[in-house]
Protein backbone atom coordinates (compact mmCIF):
# COMPACT_ATOMS: atom_id res chain seq x y z
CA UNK A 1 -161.41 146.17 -101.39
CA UNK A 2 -158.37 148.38 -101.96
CA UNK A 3 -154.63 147.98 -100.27
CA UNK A 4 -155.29 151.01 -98.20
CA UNK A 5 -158.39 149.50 -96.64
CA UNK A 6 -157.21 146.53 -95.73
CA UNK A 7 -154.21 147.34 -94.31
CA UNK A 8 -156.34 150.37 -91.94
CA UNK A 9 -158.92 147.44 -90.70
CA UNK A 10 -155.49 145.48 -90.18
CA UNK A 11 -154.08 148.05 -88.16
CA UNK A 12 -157.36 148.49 -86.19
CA UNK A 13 -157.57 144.80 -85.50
CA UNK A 14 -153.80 144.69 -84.60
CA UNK A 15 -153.23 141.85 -86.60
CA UNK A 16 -151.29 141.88 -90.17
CA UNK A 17 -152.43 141.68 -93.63
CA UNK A 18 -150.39 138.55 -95.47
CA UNK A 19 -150.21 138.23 -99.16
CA UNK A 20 -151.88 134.33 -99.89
CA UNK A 21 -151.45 134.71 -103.58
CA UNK A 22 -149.41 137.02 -105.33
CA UNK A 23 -149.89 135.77 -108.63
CA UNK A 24 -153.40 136.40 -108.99
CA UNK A 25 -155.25 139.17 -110.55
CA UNK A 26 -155.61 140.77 -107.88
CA UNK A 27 -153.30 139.52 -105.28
CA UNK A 28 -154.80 137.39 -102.57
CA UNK A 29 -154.54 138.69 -99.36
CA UNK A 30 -155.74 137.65 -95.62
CA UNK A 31 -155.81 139.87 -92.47
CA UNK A 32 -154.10 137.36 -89.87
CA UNK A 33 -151.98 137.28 -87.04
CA UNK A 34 -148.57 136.52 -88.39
CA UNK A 35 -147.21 134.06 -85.73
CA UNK A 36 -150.26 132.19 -85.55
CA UNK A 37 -150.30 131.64 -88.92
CA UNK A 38 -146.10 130.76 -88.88
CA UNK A 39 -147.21 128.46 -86.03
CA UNK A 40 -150.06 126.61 -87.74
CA UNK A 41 -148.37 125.90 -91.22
CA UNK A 42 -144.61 125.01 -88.84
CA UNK A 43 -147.13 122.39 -87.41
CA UNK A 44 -148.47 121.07 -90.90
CA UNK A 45 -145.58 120.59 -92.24
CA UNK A 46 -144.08 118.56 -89.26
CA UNK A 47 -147.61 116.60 -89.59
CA UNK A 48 -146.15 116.01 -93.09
CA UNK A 49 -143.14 115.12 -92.75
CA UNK A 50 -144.32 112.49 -90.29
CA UNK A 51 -146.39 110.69 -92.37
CA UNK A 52 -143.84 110.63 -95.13
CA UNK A 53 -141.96 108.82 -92.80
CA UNK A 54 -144.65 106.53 -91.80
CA UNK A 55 -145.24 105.55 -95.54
CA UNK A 56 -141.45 104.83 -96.37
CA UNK A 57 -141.14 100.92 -96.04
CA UNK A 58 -138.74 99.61 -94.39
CA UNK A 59 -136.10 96.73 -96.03
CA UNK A 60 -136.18 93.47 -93.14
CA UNK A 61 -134.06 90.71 -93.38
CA UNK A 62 -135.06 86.93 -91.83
CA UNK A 63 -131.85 84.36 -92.16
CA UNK A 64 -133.66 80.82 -91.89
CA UNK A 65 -131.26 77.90 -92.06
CA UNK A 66 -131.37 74.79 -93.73
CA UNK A 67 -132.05 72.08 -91.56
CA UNK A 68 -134.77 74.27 -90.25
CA UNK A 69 -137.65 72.64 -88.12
CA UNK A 70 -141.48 72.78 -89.78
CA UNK A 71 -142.36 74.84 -86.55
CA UNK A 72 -139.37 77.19 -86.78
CA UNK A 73 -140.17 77.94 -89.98
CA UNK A 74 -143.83 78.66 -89.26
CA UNK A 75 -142.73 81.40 -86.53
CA UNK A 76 -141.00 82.71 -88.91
CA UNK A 77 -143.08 82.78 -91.39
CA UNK A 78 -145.88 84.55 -89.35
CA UNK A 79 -143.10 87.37 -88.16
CA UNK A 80 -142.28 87.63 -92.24
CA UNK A 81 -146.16 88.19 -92.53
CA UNK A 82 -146.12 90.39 -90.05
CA UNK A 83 -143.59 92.60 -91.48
CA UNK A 84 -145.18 92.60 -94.74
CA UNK A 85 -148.66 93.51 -93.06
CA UNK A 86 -146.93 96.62 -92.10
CA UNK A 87 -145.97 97.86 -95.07
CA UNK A 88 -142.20 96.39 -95.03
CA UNK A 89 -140.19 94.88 -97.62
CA UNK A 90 -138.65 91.38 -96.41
CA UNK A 91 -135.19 89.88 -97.77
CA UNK A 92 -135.38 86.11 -96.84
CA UNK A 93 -132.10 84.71 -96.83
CA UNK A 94 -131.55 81.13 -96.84
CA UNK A 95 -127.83 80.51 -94.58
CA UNK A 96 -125.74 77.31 -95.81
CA UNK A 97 -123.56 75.92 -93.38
CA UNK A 98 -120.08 73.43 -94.02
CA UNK A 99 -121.55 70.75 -96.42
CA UNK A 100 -124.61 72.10 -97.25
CA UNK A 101 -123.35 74.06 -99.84
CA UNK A 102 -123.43 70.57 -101.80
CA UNK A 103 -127.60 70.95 -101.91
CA UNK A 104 -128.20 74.06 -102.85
CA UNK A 105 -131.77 72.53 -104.60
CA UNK A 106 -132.44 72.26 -101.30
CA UNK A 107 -132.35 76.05 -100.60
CA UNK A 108 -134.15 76.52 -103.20
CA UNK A 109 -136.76 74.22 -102.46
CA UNK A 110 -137.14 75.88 -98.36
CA UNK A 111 -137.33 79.56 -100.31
CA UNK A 112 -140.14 78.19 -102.51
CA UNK A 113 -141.69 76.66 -99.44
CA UNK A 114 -141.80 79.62 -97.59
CA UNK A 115 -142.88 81.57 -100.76
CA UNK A 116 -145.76 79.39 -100.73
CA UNK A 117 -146.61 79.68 -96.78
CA UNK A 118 -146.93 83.13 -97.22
CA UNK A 119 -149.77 82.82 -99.21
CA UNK A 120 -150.97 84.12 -102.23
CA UNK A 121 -150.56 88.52 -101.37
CA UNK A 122 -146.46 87.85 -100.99
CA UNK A 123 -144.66 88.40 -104.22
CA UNK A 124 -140.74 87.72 -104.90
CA UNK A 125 -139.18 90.54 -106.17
CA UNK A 126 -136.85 88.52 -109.19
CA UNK A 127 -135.19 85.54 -108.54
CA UNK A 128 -133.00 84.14 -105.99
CA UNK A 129 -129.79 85.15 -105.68
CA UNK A 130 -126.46 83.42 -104.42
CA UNK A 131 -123.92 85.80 -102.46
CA UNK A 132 -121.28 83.88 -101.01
CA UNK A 133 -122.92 81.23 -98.30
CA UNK A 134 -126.21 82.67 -98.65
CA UNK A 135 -129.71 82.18 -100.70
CA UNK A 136 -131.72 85.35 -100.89
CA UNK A 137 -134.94 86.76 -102.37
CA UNK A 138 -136.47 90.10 -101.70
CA UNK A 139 -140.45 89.14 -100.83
CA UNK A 140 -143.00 92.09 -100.93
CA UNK A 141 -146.54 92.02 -100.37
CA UNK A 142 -149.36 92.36 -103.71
């Protein structure tokens, strides 16, 4: 239909005619109410933006010390599966305290154990790292 036509059954509707597609041959356009439409795509992309959000994960940190109990370390080791269930990253850092910077094996051996509590969908990102007092290892899920 010609420009002139639409824009008269525009006017008699008392909405507006709004260009969709300007770069086509011939341009798109759509007789709509303008504020509506502002409205609706305003609302779409807060929708968006939302789940954006939603999808970023998240960077968590657990601390576990050393001398550590086996049923402190499965509590935490659920919560770390919990975070990972939700889409988070986890950085598991293993605290030395006075002396026990003397084993640091050990450290490694408690990171590898909780590695392997986790199960087989938890994946360390590189190898451990030493920063000062602490043991740490970024785990992410599969």
């Amino acid at each position: 239909m010609s420009s002139r036509e639409a824009q008269l059954l525009a006017r008699e509707a008392g909405v507006d005619l709004v260009e969709i597609a300007a770069a086509a041959n011939p341009p798109v356009v759509k007789i709509i109410d303008w504020g509506k439409y502002q409205y609706q795509k305003m609302k779409e992309e807060a929708k968006n933006r939302k789940k954006a959000r939603e999808k970023q994960s998240e960077l968590k940190q657990m601390k576990i010390g050393l001398k550590i109990s086996d049923n402190d370390l499965n509590i935490k080791v659920r919560k770390i599966r919990g975070f990972l269930d939700d889409g988070d990253r986890v950085k598991v850092m293993i605290v030395f305290r006075g002396r026990e910077m003397a084993h640091k094996e050990l450290g490694t051996e408690l990171l590898n154990r909780v590695v392997e509590l986790l199960g087989e969908d938890a994946i360390m990102e590189g190898k451990p790292q030493f920063s000062g007092r602490n043991l740490s290892v970024g785990i992410r899920k599969k």
